[in-house]
PDB file of N, CA and C in Angstrom:
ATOM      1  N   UNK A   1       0.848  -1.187   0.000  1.00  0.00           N
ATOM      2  CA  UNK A   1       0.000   0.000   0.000  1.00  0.00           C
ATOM      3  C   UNK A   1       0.888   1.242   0.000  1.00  0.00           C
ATOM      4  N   UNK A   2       0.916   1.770  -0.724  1.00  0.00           N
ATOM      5  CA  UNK A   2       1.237   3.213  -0.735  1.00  0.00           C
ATOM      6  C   UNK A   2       0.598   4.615  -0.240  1.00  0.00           C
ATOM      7  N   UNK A   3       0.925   5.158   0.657  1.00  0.00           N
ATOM      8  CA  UNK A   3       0.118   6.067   1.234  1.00  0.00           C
ATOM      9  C   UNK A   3       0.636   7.263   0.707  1.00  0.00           C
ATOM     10  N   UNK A   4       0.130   8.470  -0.107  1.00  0.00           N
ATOM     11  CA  UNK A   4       0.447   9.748   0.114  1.00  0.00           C
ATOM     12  C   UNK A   4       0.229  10.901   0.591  1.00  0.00           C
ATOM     13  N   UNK A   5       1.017  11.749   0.640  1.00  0.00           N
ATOM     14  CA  UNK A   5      -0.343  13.449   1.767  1.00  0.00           C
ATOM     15  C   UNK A   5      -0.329  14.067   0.646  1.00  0.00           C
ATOM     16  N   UNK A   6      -1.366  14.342   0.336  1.00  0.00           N
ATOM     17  CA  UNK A   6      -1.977  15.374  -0.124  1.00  0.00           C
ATOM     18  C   UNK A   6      -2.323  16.396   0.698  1.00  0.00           C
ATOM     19  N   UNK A   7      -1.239  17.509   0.451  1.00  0.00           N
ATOM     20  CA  UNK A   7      -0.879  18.861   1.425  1.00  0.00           C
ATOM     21  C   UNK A   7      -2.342  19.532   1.126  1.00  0.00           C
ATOM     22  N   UNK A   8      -2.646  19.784   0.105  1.00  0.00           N
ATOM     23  CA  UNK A   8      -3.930  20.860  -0.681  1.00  0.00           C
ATOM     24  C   UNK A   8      -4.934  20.165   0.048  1.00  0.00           C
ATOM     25  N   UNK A   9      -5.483  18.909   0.327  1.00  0.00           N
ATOM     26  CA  UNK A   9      -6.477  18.901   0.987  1.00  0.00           C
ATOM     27  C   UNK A   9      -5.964  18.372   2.818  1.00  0.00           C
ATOM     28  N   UNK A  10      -5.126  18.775   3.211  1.00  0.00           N
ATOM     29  CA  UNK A  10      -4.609  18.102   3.985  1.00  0.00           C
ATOM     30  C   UNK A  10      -5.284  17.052   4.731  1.00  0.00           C
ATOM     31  N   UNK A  11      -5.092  15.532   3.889  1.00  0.00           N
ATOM     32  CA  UNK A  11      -4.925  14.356   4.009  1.00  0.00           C
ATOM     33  C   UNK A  11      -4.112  13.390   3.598  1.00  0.00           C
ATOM     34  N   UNK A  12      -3.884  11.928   4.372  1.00  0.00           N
ATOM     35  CA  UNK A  12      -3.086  11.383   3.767  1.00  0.00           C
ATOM     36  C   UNK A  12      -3.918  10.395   3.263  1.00  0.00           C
ATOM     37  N   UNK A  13      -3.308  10.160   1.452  1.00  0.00           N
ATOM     38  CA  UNK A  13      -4.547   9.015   0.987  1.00  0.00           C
ATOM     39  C   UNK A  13      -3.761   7.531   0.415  1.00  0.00           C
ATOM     40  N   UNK A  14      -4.814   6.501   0.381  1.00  0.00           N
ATOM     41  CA  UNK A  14      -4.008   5.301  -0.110  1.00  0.00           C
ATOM     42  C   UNK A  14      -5.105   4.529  -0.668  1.00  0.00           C
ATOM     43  N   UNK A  15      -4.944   4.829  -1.984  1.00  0.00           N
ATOM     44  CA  UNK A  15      -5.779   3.225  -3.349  1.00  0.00           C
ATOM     45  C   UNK A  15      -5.490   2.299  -2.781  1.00  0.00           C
ATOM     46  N   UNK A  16      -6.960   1.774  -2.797  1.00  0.00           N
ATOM     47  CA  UNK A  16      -6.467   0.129  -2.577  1.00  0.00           C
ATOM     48  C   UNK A  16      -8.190  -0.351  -3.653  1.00  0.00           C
ATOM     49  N   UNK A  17      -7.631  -1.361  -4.472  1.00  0.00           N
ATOM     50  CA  UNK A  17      -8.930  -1.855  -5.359  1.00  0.00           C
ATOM     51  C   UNK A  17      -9.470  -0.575  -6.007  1.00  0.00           C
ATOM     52  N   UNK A  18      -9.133   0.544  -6.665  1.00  0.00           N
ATOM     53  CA  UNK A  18     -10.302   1.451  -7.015  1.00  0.00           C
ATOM     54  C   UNK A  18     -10.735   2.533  -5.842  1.00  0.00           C
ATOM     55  N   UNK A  19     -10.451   2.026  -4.400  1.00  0.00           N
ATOM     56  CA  UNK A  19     -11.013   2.581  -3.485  1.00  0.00           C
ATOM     57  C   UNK A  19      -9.903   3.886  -3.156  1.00  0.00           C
ATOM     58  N   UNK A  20     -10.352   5.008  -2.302  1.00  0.00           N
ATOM     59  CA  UNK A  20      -9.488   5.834  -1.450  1.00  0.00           C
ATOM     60  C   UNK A  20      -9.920   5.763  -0.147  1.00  0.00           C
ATOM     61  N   UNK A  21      -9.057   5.124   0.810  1.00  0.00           N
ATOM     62  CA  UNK A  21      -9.100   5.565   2.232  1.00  0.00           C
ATOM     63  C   UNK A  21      -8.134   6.749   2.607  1.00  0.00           C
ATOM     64  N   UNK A  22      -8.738   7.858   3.436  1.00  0.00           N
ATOM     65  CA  UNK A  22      -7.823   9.102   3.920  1.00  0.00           C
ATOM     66  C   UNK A  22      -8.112   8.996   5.601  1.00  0.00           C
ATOM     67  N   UNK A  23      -6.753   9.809   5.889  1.00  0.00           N
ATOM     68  CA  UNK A  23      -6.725  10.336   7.484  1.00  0.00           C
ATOM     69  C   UNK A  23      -6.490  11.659   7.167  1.00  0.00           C
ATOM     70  N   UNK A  24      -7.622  12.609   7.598  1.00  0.00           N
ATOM     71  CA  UNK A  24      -7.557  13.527   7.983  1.00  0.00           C
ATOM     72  C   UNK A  24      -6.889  14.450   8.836  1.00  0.00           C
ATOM     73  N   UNK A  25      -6.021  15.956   8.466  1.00  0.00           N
ATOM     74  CA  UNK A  25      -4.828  15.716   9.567  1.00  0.00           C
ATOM     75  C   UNK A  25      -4.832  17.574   9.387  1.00  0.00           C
ATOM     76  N   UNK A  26      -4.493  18.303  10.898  1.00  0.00           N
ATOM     77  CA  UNK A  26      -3.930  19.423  10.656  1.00  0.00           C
ATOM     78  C   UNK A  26      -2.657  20.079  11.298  1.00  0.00           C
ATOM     79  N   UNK A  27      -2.093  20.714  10.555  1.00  0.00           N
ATOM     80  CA  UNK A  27      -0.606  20.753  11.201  1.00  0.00           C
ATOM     81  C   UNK A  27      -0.428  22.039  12.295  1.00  0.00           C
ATOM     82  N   UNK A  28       0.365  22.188  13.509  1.00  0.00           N
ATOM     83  CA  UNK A  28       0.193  23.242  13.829  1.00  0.00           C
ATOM     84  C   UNK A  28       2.037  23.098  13.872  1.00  0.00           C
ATOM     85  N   UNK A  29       3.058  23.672  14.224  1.00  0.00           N
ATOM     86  CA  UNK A  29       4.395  23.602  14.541  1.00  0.00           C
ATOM     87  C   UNK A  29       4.674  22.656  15.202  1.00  0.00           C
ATOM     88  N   UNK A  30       5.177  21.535  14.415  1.00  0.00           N
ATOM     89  CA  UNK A  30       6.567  20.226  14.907  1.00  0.00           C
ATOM     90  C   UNK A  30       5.303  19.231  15.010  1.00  0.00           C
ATOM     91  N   UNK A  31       3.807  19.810  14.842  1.00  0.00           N
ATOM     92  CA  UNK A  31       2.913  18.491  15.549  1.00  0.00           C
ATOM     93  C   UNK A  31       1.667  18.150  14.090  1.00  0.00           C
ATOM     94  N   UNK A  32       1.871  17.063  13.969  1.00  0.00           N
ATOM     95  CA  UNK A  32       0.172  16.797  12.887  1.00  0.00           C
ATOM     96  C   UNK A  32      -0.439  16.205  13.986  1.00  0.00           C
ATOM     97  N   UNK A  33      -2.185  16.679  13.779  1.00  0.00           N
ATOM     98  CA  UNK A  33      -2.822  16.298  14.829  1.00  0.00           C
ATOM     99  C   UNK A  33      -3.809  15.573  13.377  1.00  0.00           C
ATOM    100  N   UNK A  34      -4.071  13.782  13.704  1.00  0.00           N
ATOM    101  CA  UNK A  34      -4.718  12.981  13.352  1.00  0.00           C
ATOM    102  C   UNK A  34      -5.993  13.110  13.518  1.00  0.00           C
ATOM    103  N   UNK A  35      -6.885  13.629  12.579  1.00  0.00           N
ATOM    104  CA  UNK A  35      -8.464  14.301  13.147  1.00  0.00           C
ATOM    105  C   UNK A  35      -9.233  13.269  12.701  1.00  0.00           C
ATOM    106  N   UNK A  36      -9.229  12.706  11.603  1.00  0.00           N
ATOM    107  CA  UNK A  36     -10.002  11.515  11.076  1.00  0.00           C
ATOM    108  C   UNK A  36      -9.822  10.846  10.311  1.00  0.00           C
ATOM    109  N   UNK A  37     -10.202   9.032  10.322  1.00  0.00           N
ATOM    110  CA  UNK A  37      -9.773   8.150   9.410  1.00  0.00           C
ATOM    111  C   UNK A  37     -11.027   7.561   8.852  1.00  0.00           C
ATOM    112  N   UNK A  38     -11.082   7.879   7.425  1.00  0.00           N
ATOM    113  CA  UNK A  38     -12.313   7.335   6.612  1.00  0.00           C
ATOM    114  C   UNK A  38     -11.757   5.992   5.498  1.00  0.00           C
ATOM    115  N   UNK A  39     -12.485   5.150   5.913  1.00  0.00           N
ATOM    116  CA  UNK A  39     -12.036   3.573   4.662  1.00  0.00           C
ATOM    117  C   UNK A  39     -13.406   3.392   4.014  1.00  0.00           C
ATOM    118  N   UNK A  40     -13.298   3.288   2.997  1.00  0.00           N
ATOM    119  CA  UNK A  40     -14.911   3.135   2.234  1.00  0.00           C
ATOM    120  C   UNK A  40     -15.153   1.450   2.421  1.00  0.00           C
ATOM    121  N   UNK A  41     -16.593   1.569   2.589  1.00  0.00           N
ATOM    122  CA  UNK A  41     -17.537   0.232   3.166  1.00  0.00           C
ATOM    123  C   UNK A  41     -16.662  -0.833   2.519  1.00  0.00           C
ATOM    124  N   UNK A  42     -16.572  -0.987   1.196  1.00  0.00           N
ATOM    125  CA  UNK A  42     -16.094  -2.036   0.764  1.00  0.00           C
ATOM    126  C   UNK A  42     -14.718  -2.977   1.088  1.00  0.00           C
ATOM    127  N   UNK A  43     -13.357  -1.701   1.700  1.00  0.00           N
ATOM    128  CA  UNK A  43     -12.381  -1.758   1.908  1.00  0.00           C
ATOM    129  C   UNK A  43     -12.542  -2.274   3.638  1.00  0.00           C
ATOM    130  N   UNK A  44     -13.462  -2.292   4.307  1.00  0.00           N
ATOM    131  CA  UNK A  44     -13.710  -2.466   5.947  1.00  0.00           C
ATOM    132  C   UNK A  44     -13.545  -3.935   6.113  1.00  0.00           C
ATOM    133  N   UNK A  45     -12.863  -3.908   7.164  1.00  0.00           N
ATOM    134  CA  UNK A  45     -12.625  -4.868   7.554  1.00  0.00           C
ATOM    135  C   UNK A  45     -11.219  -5.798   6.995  1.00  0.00           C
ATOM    136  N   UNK A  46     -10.448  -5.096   6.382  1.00  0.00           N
ATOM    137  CA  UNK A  46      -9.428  -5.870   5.758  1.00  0.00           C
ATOM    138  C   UNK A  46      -8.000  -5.258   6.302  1.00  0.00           C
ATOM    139  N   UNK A  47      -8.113  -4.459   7.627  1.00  0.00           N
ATOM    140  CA  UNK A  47      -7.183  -4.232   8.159  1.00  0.00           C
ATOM    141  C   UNK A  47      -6.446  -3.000   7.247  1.00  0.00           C
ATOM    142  N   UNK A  48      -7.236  -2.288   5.874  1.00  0.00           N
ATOM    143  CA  UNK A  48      -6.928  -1.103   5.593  1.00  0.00           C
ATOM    144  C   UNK A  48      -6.327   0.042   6.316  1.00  0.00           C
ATOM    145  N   UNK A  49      -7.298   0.489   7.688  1.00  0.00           N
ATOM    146  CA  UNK A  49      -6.865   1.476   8.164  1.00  0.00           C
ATOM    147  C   UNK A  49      -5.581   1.274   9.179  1.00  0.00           C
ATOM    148  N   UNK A  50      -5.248   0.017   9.285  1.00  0.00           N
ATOM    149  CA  UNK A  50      -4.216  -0.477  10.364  1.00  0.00           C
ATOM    150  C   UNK A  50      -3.263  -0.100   9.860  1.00  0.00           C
ATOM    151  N   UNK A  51      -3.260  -0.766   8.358  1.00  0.00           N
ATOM    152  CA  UNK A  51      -1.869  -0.233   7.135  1.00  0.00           C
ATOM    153  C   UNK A  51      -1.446   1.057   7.336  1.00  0.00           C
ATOM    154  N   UNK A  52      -2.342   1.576   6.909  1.00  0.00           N
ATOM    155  CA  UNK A  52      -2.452   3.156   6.353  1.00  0.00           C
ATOM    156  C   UNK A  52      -2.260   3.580   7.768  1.00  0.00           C
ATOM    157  N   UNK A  53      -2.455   3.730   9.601  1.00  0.00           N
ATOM    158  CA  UNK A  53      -1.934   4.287  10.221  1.00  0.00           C
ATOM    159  C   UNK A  53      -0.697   3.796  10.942  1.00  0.00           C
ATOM    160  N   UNK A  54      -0.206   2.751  10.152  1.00  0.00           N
ATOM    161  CA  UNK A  54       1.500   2.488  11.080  1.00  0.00           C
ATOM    162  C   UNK A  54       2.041   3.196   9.236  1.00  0.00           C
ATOM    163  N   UNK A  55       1.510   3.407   8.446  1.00  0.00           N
ATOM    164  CA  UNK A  55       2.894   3.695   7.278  1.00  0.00           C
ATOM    165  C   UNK A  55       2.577   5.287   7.548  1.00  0.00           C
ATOM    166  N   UNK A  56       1.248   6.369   7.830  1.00  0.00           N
ATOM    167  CA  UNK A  56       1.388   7.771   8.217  1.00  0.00           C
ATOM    168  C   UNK A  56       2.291   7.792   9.350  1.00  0.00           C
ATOM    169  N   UNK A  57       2.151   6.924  10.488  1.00  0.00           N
ATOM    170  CA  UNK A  57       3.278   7.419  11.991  1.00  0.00           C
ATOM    171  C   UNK A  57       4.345   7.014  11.240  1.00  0.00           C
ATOM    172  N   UNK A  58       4.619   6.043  10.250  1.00  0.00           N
ATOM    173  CA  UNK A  58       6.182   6.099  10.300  1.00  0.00           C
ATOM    174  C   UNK A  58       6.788   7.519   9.139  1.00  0.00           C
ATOM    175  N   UNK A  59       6.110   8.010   8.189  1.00  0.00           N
ATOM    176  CA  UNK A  59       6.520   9.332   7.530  1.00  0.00           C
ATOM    177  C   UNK A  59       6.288  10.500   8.737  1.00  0.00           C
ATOM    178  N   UNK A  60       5.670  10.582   9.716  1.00  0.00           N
ATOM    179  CA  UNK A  60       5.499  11.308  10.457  1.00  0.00           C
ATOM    180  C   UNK A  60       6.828  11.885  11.273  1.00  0.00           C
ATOM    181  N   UNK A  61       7.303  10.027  11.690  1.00  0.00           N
ATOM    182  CA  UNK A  61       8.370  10.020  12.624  1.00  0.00           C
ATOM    183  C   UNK A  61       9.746  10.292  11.932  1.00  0.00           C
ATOM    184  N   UNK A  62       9.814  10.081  10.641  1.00  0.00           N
ATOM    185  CA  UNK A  62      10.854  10.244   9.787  1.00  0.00           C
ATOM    186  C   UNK A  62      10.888  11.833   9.364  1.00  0.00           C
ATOM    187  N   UNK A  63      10.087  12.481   9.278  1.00  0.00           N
ATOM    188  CA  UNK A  63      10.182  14.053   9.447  1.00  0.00           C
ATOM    189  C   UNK A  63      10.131  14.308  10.362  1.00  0.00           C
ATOM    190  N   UNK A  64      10.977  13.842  11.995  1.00  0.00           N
ATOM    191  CA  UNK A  64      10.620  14.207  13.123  1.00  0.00           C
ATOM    192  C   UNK A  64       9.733  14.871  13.862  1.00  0.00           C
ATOM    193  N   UNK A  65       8.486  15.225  13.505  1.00  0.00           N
ATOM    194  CA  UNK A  65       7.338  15.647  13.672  1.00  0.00           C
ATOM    195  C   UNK A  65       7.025  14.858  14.908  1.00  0.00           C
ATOM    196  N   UNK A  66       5.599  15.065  15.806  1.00  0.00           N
ATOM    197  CA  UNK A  66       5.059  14.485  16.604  1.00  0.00           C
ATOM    198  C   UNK A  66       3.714  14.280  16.356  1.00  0.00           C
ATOM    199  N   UNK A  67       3.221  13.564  16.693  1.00  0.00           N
ATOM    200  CA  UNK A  67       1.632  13.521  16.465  1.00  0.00           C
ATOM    201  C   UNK A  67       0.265  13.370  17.536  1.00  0.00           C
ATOM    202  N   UNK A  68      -0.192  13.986  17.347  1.00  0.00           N
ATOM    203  CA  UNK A  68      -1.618  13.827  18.459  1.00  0.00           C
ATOM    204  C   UNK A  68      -2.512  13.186  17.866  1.00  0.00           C
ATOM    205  N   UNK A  69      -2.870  12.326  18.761  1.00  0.00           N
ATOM    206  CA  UNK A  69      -4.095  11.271  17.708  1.00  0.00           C
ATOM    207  C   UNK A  69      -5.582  11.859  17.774  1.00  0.00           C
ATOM    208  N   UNK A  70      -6.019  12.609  17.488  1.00  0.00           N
ATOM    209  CA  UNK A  70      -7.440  13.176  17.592  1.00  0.00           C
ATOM    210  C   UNK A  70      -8.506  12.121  17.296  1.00  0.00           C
ATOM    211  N   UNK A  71      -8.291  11.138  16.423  1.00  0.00           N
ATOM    212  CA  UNK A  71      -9.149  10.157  16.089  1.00  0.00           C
ATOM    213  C   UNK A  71      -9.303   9.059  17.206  1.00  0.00           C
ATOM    214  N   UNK A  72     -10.666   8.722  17.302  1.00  0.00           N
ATOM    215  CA  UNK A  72     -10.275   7.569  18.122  1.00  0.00           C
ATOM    216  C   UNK A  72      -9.679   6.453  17.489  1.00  0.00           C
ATOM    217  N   UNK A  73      -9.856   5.898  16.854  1.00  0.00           N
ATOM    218  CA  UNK A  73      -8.881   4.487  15.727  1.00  0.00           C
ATOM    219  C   UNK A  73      -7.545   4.684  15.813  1.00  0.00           C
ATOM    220  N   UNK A  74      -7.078   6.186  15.619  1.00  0.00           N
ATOM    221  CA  UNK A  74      -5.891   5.969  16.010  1.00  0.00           C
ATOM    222  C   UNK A  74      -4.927   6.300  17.109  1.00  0.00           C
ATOM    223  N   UNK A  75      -6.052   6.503  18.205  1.00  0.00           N
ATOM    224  CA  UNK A  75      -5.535   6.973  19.554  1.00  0.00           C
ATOM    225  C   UNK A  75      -5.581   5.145  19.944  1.00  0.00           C
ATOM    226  N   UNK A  76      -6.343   4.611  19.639  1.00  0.00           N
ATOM    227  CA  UNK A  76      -6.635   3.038  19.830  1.00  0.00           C
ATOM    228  C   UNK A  76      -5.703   2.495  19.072  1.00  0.00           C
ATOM    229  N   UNK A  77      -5.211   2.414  18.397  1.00  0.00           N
ATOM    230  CA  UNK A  77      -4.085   2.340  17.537  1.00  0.00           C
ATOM    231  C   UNK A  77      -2.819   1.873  18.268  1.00  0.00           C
ATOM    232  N   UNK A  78      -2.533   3.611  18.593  1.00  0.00           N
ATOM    233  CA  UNK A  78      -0.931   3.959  18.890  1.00  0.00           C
ATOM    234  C   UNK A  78      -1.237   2.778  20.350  1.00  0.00           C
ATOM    235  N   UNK A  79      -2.091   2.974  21.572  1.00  0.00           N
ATOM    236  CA  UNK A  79      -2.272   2.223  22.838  1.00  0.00           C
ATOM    237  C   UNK A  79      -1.732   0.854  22.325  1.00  0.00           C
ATOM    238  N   UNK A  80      -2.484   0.158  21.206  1.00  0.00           N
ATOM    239  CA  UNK A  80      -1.979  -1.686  20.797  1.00  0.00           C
ATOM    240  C   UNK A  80      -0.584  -1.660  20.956  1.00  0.00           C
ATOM    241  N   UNK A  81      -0.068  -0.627  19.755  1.00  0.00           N
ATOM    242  CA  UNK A  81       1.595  -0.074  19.347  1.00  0.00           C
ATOM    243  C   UNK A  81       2.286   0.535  19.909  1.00  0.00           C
ATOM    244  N   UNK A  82       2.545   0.710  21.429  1.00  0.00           N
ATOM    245  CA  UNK A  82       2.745   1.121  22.135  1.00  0.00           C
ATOM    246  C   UNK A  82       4.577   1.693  21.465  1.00  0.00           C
ATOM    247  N   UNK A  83       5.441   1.431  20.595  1.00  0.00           N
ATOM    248  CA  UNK A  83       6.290   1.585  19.789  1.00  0.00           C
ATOM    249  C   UNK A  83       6.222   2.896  19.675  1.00  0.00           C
ATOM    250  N   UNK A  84       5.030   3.542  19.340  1.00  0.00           N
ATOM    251  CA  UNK A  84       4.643   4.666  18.967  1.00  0.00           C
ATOM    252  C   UNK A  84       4.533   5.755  19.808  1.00  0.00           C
ATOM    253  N   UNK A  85       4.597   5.355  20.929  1.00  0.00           N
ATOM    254  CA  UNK A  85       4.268   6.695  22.017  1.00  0.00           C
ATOM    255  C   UNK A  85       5.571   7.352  22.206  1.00  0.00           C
ATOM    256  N   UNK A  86       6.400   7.012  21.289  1.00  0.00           N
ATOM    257  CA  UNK A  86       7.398   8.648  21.448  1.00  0.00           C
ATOM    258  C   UNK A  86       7.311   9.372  20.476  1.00  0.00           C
ATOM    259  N   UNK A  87       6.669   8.992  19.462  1.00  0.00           N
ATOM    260  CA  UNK A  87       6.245  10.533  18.787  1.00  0.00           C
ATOM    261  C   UNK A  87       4.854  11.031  19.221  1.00  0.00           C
ATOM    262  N   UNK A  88       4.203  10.743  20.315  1.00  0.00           N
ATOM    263  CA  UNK A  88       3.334  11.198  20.746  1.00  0.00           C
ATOM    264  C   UNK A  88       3.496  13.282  21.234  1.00  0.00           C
ATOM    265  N   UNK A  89       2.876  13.932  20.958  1.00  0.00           N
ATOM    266  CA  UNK A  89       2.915  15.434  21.174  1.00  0.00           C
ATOM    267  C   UNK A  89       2.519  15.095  22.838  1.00  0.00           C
ATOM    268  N   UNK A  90       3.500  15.697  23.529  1.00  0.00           N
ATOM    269  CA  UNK A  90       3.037  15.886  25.477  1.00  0.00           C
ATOM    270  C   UNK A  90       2.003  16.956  25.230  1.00  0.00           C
TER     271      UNK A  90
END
């Protein structure tokens, strides 16, 4: 899966089958705050959005950025992946 951000609508998106799933995201200094993750009906359940939020935290963490999970999916997320709670924003 390939995920990209699309800065102009700020989201990050990823084809899968025809489909687009996005996470919704806004930046304020050093932090993207994760506002929402949409997977279309068809794509549910196939562990889409799991993909798509360990490959956004890892471009996240690679631009040393931090992130706040505003979403619940991926505040539920990072808790499983506990890996993740140092790019967490204090």
């Amino acid at each position: 899966m390939r995920v990209i951000d699309n800065k102009q609508k700020h989201q990050f998106e990823a084809e899968v089958d025809g489909s687009t799933a996005v996470i919704e995201y806004s930046v304020q200094p050093d932090i993207i705050s994760l506002n929402h993750t949409e997977v279309p009906k068809e794509l549910e359940g196939q562990g889409v959005a799991s993909e798509m939020t360990e490959k956004v935290l890892l471009q996240i963490e690679q631009r040393g950025l931090k992130v706040n999970p505003v979403c619940p999916f991926i505040e539920k997320y990072i808790e499983r992946h506990p890996e993740w709670e140092s790019i967490l924003a204090k």
